[in-house]
Protein backbone atom coordinates (compact mmCIF):
# COMPACT_ATOMS: atom_id res chain seq x y z
CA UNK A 1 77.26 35.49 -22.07
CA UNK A 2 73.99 35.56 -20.07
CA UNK A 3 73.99 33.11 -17.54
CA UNK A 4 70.27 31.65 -15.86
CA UNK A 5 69.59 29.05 -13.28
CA UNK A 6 66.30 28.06 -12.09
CA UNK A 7 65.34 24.66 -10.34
CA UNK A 8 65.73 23.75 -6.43
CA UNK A 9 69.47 24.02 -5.09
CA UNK A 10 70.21 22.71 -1.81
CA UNK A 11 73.99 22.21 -0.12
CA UNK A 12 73.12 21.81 3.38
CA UNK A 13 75.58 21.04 6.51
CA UNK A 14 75.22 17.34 8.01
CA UNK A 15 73.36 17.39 11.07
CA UNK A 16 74.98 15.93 13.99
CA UNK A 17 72.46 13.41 16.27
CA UNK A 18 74.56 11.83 19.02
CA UNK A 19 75.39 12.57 22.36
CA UNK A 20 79.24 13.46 23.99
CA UNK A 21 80.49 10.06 24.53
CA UNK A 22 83.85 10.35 26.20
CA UNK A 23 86.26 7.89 24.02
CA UNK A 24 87.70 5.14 24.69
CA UNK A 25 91.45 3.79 24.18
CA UNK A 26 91.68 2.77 20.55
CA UNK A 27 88.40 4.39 19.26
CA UNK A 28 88.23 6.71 16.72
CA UNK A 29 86.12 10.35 16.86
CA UNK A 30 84.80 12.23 12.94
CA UNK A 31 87.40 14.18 11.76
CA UNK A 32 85.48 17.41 12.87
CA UNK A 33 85.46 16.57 16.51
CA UNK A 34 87.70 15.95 19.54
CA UNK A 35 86.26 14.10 22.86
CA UNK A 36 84.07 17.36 24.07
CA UNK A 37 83.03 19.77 20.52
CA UNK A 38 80.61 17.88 18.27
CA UNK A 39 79.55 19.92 15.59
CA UNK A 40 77.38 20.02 12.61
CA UNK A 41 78.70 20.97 8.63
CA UNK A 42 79.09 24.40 7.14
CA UNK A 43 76.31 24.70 4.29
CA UNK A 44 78.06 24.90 0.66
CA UNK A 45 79.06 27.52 -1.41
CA UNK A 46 77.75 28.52 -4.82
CA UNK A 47 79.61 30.46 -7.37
CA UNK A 48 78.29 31.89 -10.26
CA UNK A 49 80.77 33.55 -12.94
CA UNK A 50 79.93 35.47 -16.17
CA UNK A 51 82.61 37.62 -18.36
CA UNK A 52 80.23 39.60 -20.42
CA UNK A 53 76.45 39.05 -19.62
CA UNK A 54 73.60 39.12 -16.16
CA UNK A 55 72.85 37.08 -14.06
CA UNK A 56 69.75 35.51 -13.67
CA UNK A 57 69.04 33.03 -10.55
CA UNK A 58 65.58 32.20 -10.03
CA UNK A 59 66.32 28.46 -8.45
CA UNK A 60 65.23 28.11 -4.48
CA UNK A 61 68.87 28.35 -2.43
CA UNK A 62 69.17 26.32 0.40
CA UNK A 63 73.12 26.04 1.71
CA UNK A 64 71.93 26.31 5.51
CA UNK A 65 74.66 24.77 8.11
CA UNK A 66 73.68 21.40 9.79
CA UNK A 67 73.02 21.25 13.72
CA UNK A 68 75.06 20.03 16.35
CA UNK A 69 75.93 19.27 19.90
CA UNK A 70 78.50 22.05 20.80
CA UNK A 71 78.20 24.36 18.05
CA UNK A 72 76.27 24.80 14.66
CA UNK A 73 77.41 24.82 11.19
CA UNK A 74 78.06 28.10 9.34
CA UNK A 75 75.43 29.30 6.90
CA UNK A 76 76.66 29.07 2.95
CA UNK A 77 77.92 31.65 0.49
CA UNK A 78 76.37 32.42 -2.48
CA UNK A 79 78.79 35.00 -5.06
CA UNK A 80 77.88 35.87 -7.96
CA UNK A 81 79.84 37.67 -10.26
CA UNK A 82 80.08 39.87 -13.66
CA UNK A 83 81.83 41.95 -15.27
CA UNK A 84 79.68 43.91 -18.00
CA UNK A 85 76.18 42.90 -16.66
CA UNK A 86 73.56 42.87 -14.00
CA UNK A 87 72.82 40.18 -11.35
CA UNK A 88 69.06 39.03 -10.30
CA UNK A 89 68.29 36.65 -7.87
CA UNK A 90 64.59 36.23 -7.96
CA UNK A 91 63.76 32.73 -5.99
CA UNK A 92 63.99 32.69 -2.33
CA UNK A 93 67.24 32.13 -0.05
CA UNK A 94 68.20 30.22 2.75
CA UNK A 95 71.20 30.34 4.59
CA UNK A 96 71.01 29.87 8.29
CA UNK A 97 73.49 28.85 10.56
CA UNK A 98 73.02 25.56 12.53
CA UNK A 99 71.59 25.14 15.37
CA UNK A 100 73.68 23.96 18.85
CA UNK A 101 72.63 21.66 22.11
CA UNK A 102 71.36 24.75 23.91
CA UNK A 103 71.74 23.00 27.05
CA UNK A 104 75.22 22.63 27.10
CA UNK A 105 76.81 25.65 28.46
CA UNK A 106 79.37 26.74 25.78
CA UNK A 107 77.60 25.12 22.95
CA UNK A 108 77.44 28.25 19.96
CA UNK A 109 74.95 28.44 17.08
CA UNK A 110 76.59 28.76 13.58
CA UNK A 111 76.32 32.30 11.53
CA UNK A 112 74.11 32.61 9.15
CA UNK A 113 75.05 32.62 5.72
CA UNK A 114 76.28 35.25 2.94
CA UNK A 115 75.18 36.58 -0.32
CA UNK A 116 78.30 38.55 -2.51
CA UNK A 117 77.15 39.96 -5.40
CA UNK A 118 79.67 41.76 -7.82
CA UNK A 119 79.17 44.02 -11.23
CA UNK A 120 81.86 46.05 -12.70
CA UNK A 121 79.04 47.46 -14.73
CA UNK A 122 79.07 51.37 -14.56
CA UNK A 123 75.03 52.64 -13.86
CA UNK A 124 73.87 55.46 -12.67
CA UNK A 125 71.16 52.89 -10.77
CA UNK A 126 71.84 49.43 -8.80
CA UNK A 127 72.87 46.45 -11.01
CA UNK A 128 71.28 43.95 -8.31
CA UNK A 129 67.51 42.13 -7.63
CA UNK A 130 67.82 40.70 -4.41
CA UNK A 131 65.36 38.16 -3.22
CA UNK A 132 62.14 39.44 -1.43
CA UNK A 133 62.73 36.76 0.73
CA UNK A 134 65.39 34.76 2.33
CA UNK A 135 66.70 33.74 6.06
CA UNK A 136 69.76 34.39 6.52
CA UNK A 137 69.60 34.28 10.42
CA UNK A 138 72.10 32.71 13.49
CA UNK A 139 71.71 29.18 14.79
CA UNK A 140 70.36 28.76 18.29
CA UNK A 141 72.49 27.77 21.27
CA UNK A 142 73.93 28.80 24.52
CA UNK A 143 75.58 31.49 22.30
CA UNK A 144 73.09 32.50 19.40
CA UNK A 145 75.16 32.74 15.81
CA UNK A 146 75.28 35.92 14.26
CA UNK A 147 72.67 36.86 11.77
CA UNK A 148 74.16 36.66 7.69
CA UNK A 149 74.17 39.78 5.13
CA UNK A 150 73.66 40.56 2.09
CA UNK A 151 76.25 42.90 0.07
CA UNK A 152 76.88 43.73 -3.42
CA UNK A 153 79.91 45.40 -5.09
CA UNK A 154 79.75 49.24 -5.43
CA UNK A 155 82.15 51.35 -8.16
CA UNK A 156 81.79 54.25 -7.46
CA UNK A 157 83.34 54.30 -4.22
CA UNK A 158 85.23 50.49 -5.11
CA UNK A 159 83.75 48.71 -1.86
CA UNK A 160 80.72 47.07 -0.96
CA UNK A 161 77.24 48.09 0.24
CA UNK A 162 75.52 46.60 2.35
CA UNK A 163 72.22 45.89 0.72
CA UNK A 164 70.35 43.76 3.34
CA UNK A 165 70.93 41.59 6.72
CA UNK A 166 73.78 42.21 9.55
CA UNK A 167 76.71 44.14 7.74
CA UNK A 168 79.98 45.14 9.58
C-alpha cells in the first residue's frame, strides 16, 4: 500500500544551557554527563515502512541534534523503505549535528544527520526524489562534526549509492 506524509515533523536533540560545574558530594549530574562532558541530544529517527507501494514524504523534516558544552548531538536518521515501489521525499530536510562550546578545547560538534532510502524495485532508472534542499551539515566546535549523507539502496550491484552529502 502507498504510503504519504505531509505536515511539519520535528524530533530535535535537547539543547544543553549550563556551564561545567564541578559536583559536589551527594549531588547528582543528567544521565548523559559525568563532572567534565556536557552534551546536547541526538535528533530522532524516522522510519517509514511499506510492503507493496511508494513512498511519498512531502512533510518539512527537522531531527537536528541539540547543542552542548563539550560536544553536540548527532544529526537524525530518516529510512525509508519498500519493497515493490518508489520513494519521494519532496519537502525540505534538516538534520544537522549540534553545535559544541567552541571555546573549550576538546569540545566536538555532533555529525550531521542521515537519509537511507531502500527499494527492492527492479528499474532500469532511480526509484528515489530526493529533496532539493536539506542541511545535513556538522555541528561547530573545537572539533567541527562531520557533514551527513544521503544514500539509497542500489540492486543491481546489492549496495548503496551515494546519492548526495559526505559518503564513505
Amino acid at each position: 500500500n502507498n504510503i504519504s506524509i505531509s505536515g511539519n515533523i520535528q524530533a530535535r536533540g535537547a539543547e544543553l544551557e549550563s556551564t561545567i560545574v564541578e559536583p559536589f558530594e551527594g549531588s547528582i549530574l543528567p544521565a548523559t554527563s559525568t563532572p567534565t562532558t556536557l552534551g546536547g541530544s541526538d535528533g530522532g529517527s524516522v522510519t517509514v515502512t511499506s510492503e507493496l507501494g511508494d513512498i511519498t514524504i512531502s512533510a518539512s523534516l527537522d531531527l537536528s541534534g541539540g547543542n552542548g558544552i563539550s560536544h553536540g548531538g548527532y544529526g537524525g536518521t530518516l529510512n525509508a523503505q519498500t519493497e515493490d515501489g518508489t520513494i519521494s521525499l519532496t519537502s525540505s530536510f534538516t538534520s544537522t549535528g549540534g553545535d559544541a562550546d567552541v571555546s573549550e578545547l576538546d569540545s566536538i560538534g555532533g555529525d550531521g544527520g542521515d537519509i537511507i532510502l531502500e527499494s527492492l524495485l527492479d528499474t532500469s532508472g532511480t526509484p528515489y526524489t530526493i529533496p532539493t534542499t536539506y542541511l545535513l551539515s556538522g555541528g561547530d566546535g573545537a572539533e567541527d562534526g562531520a557533514e551527513g549523507q544521503i544514500v539509497g539502496y542500489n540492486i543491481e550491484i546489492e549496495a548503496f549509492d551515494c546519492l548526495a552529502g559526505s559518503c564513505p
